[in-house]
C-alpha atoms as a PDB file:
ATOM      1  CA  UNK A   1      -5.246  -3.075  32.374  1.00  0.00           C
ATOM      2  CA  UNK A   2      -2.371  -0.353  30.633  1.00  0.00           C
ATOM      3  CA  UNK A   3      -1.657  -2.060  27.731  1.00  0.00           C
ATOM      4  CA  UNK A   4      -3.671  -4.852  25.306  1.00  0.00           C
ATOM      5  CA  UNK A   5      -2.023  -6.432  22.285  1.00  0.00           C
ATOM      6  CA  UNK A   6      -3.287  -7.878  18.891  1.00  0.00           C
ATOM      7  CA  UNK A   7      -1.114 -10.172  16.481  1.00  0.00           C
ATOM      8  CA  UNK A   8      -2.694 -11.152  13.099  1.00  0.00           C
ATOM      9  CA  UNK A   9      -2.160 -13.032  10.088  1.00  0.00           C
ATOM     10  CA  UNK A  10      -3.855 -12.924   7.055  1.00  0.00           C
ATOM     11  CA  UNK A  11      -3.792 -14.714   3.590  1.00  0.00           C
ATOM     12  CA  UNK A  12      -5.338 -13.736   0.481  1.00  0.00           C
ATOM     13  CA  UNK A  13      -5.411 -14.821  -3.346  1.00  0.00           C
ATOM     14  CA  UNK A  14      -6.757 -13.025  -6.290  1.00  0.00           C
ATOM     15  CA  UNK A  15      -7.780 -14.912  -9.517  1.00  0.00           C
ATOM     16  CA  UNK A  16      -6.588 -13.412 -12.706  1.00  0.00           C
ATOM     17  CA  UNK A  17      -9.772 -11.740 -14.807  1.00  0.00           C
ATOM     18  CA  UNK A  18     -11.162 -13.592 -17.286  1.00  0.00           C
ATOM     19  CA  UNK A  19      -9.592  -9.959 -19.754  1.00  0.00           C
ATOM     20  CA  UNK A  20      -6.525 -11.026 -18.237  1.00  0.00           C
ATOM     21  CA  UNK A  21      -6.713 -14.820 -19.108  1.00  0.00           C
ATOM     22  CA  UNK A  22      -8.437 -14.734 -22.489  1.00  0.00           C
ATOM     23  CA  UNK A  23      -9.187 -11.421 -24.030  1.00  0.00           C
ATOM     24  CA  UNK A  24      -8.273 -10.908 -27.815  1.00  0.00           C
ATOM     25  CA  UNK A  25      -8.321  -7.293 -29.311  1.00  0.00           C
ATOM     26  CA  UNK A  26      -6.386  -5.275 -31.836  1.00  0.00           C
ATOM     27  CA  UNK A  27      -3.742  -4.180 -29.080  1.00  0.00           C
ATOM     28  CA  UNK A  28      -4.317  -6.290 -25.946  1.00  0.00           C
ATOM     29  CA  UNK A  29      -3.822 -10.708 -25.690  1.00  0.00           C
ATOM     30  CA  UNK A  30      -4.923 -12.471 -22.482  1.00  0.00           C
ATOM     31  CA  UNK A  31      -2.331 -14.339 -21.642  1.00  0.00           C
ATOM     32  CA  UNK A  32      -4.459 -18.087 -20.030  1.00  0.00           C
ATOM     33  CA  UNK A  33      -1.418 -19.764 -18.121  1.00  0.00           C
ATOM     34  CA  UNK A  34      -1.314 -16.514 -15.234  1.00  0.00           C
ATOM     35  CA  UNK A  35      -1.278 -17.801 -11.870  1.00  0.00           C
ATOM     36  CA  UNK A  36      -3.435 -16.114  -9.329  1.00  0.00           C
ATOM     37  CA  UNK A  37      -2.164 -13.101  -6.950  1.00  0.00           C
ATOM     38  CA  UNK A  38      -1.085 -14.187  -3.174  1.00  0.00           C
ATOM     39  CA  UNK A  39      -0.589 -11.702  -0.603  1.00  0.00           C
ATOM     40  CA  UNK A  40       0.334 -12.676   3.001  1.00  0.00           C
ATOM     41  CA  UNK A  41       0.135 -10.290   5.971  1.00  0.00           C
ATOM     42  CA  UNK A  42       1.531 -10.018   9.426  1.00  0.00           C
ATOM     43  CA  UNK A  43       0.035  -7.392  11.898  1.00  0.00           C
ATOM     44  CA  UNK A  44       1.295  -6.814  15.741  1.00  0.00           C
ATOM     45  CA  UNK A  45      -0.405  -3.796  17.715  1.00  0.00           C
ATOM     46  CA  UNK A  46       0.050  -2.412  20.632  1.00  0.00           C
ATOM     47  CA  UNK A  47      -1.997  -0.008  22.428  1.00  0.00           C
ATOM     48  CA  UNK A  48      -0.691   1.418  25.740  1.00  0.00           C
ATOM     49  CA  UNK A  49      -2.837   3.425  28.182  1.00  0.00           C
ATOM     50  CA  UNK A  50      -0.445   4.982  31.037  1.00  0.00           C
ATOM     51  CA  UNK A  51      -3.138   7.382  32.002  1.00  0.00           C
ATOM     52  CA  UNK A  52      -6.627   7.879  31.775  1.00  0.00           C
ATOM     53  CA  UNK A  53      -5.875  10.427  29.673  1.00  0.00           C
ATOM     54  CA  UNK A  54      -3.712   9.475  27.404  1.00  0.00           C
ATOM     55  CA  UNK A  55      -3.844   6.621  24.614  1.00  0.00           C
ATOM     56  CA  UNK A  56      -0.305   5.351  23.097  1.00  0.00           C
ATOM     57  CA  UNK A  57      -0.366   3.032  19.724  1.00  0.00           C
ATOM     58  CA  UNK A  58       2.216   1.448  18.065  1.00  0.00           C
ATOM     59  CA  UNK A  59       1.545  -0.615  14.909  1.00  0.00           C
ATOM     60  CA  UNK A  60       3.771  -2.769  12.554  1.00  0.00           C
ATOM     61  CA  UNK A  61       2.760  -4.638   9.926  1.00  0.00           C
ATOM     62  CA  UNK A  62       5.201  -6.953   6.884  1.00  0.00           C
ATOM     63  CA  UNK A  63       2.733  -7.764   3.568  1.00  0.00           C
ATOM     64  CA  UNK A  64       4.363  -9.722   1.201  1.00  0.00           C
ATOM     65  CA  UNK A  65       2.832 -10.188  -2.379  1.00  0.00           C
ATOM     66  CA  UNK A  66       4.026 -13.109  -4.926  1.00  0.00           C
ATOM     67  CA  UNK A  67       3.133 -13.802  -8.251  1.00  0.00           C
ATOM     68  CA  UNK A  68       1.636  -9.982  -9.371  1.00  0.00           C
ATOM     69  CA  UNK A  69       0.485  -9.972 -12.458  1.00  0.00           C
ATOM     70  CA  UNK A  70       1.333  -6.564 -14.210  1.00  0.00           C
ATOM     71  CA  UNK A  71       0.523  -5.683 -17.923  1.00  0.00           C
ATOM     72  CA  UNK A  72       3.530  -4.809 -20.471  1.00  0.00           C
ATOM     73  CA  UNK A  73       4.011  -3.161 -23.888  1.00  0.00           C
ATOM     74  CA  UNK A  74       5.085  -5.931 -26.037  1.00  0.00           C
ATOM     75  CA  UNK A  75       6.967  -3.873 -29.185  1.00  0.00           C
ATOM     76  CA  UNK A  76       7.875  -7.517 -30.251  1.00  0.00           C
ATOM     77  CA  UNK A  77       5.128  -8.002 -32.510  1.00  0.00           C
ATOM     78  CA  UNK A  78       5.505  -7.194 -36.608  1.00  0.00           C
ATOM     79  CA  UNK A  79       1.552  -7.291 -36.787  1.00  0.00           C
ATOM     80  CA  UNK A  80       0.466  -3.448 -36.945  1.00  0.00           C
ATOM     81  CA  UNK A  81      -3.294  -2.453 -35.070  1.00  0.00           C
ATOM     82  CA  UNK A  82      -5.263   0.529 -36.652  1.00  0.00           C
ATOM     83  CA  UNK A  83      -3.406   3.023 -35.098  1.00  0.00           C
ATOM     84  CA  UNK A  84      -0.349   2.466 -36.354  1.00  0.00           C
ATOM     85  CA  UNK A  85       1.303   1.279 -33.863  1.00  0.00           C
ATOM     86  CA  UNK A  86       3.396  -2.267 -33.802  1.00  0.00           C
ATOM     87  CA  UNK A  87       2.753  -4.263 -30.419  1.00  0.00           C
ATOM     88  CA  UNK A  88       0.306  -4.733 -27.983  1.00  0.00           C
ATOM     89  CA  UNK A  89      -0.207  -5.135 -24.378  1.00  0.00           C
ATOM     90  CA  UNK A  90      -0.537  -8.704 -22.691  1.00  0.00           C
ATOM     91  CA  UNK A  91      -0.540  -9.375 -18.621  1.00  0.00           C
ATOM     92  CA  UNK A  92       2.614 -10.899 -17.557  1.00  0.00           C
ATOM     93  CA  UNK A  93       3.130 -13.013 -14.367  1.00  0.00           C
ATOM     94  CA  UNK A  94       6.661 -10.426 -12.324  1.00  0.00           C
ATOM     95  CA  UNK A  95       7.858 -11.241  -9.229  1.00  0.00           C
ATOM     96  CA  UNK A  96       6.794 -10.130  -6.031  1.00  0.00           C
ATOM     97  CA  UNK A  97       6.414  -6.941  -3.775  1.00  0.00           C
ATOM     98  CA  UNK A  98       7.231  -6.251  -0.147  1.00  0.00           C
ATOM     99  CA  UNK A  99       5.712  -3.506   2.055  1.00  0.00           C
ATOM    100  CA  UNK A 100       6.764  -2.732   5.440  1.00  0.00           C
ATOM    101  CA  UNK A 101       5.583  -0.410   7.704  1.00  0.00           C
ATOM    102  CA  UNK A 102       4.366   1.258  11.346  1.00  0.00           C
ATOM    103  CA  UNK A 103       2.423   3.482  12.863  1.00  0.00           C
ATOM    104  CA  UNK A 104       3.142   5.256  15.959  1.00  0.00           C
ATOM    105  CA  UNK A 105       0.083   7.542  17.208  1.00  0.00           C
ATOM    106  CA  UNK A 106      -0.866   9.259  20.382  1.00  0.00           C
ATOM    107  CA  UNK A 107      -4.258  10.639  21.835  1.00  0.00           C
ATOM    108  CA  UNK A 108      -4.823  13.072  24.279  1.00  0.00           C
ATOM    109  CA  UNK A 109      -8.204  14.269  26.267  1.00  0.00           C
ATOM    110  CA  UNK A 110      -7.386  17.677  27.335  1.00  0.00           C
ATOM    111  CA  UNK A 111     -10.653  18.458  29.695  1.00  0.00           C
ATOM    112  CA  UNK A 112     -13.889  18.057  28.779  1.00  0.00           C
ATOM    113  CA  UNK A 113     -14.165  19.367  25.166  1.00  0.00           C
ATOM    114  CA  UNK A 114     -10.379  18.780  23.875  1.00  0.00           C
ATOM    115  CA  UNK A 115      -8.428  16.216  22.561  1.00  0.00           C
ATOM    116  CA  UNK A 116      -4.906  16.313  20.789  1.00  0.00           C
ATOM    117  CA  UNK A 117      -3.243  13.571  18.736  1.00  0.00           C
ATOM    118  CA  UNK A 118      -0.118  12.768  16.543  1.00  0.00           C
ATOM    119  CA  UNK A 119       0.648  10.161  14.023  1.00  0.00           C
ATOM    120  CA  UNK A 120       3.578   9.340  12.783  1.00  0.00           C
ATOM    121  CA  UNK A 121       3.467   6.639  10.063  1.00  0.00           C
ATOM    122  CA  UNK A 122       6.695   4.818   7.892  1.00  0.00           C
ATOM    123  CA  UNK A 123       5.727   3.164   4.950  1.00  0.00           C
ATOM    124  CA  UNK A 124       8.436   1.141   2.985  1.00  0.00           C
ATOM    125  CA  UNK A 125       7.822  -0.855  -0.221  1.00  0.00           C
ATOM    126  CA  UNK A 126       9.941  -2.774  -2.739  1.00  0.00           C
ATOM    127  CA  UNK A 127       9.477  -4.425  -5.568  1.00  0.00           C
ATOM    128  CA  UNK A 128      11.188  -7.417  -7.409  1.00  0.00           C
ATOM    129  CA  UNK A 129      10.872  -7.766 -10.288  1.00  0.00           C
ATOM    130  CA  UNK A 130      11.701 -11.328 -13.098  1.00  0.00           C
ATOM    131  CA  UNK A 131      12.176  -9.167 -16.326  1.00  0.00           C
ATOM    132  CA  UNK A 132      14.063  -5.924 -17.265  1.00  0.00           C
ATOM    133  CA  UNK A 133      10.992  -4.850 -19.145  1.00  0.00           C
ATOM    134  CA  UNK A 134       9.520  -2.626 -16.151  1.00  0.00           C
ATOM    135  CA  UNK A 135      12.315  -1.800 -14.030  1.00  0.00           C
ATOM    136  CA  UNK A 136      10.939   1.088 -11.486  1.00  0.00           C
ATOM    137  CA  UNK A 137      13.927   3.140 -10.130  1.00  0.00           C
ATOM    138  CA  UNK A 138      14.380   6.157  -7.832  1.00  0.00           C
ATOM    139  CA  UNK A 139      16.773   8.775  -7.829  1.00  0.00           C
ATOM    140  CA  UNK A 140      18.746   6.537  -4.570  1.00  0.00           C
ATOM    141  CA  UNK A 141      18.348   4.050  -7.332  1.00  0.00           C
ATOM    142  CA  UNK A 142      15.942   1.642  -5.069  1.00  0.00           C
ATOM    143  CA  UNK A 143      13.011  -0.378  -6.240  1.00  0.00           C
ATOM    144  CA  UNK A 144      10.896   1.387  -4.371  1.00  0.00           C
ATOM    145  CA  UNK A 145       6.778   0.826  -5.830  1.00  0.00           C
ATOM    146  CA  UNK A 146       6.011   4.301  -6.492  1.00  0.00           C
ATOM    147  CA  UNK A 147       3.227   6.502  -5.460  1.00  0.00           C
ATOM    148  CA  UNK A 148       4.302   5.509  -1.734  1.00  0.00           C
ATOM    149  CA  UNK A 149       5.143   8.078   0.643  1.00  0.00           C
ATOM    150  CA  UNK A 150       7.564   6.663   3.087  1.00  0.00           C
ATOM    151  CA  UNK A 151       6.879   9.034   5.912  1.00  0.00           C
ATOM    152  CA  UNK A 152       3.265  10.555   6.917  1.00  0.00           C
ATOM    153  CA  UNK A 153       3.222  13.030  10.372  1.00  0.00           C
ATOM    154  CA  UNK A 154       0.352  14.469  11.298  1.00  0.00           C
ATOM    155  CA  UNK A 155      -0.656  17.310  14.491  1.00  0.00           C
ATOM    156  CA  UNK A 156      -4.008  17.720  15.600  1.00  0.00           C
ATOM    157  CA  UNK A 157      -6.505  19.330  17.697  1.00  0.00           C
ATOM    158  CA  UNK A 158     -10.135  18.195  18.076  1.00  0.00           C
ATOM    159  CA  UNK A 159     -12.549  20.537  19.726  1.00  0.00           C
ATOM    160  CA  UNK A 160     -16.312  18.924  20.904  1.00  0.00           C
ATOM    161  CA  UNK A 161     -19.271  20.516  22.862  1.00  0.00           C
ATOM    162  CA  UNK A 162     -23.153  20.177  22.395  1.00  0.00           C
ATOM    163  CA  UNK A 163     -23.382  22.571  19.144  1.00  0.00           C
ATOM    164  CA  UNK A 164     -19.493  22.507  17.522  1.00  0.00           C
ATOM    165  CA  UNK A 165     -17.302  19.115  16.340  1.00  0.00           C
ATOM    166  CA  UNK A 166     -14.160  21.287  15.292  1.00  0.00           C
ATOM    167  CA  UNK A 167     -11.020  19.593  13.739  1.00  0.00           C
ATOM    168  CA  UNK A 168      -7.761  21.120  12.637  1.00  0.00           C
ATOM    169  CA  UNK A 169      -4.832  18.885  11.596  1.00  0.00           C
ATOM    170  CA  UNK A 170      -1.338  19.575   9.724  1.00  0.00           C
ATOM    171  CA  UNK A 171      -0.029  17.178   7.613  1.00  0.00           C
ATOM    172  CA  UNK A 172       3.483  16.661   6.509  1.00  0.00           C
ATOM    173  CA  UNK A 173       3.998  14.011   3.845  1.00  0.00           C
ATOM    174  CA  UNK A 174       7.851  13.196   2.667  1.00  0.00           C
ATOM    175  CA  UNK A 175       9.814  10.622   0.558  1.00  0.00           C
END
């Protein structure tokens, strides 16, 4: 009755666009042997409730994606569009990605009009890559996929009654 648990597995493809497979402009070329996208993804959850009170999650999850297709610069070209400019971009089948994560979170009903909660959430991602032509380094000179914060915390207090639905949360987001 404290504690219920959830594993999941998923599987997913994505077809490359028909731009990606066959387009023809003055600085792009479809490139019609790309493979489609797979992603795989493992999720196991646990939610814990040692009081009536009080919820505890905890949340891990591995995605692992093959076969991304990511567009490059191609300066290889001697064939000059209208800007001026020698090359042109093309999709290009590059290894694969890996993100890893969890989430640990905790709720709190304080009375009858309060609840508090934390989350606490890692996020981890790498890619590998086939070619030297997009090589994404950090300064700890990982391939770590950019844009990803690898730690998320938040504090918050929720405040509920007939008339008012108050929230106020701090956020604290980190490499």
């Amino acid at each position: 009755d404290w504690m219920t648990m959830r594993l999941s597995y998923g599987y997913s493809f994505k077809e490359p666009s028909l731009f990606q497979l066959y387009a023809d402009t003055y600085d792009y070329y479809g490139q019609p042997l790309l493979d489609p996208e797979t992603l795989h993804n493992i999720e196991l959850s646990f939610l814990f409730t040692p009081a009536y009170f009080l919820k505890i999650r905890l949340d891990g999850f591995v995605t692992l994606m093959d076969k991304l297709i990511i567009m490059q610069f191609d300066t290889q070209s001697d064939d000059e569009n209208f800007l001026g400019i020698n090359g042109y971009y093309s999709p290009e089948q590059q290894g694969g990605a890996q993100i890893y994560g969890f989430e640990l979170s905790a709720d709190a009903t304080i009375g009858s009009h309060w609840k508090l909660y934390t989350h606490y959430n890692f996020l981890y991602s790498h890619r590998d890559f086939n070619t030297n032509i997009s090589v994404v380094t950090t300064s700890t000179g990982d391939n770590i996929v950019p844009d990803d914060a690898m730690h998320r915390f938040k504090l918050g207090a929720t405040y509920i009654d007939d008339r008012v639905n108050a929230d106020l949360a701090l956020f604290l987001v980190a490499l």
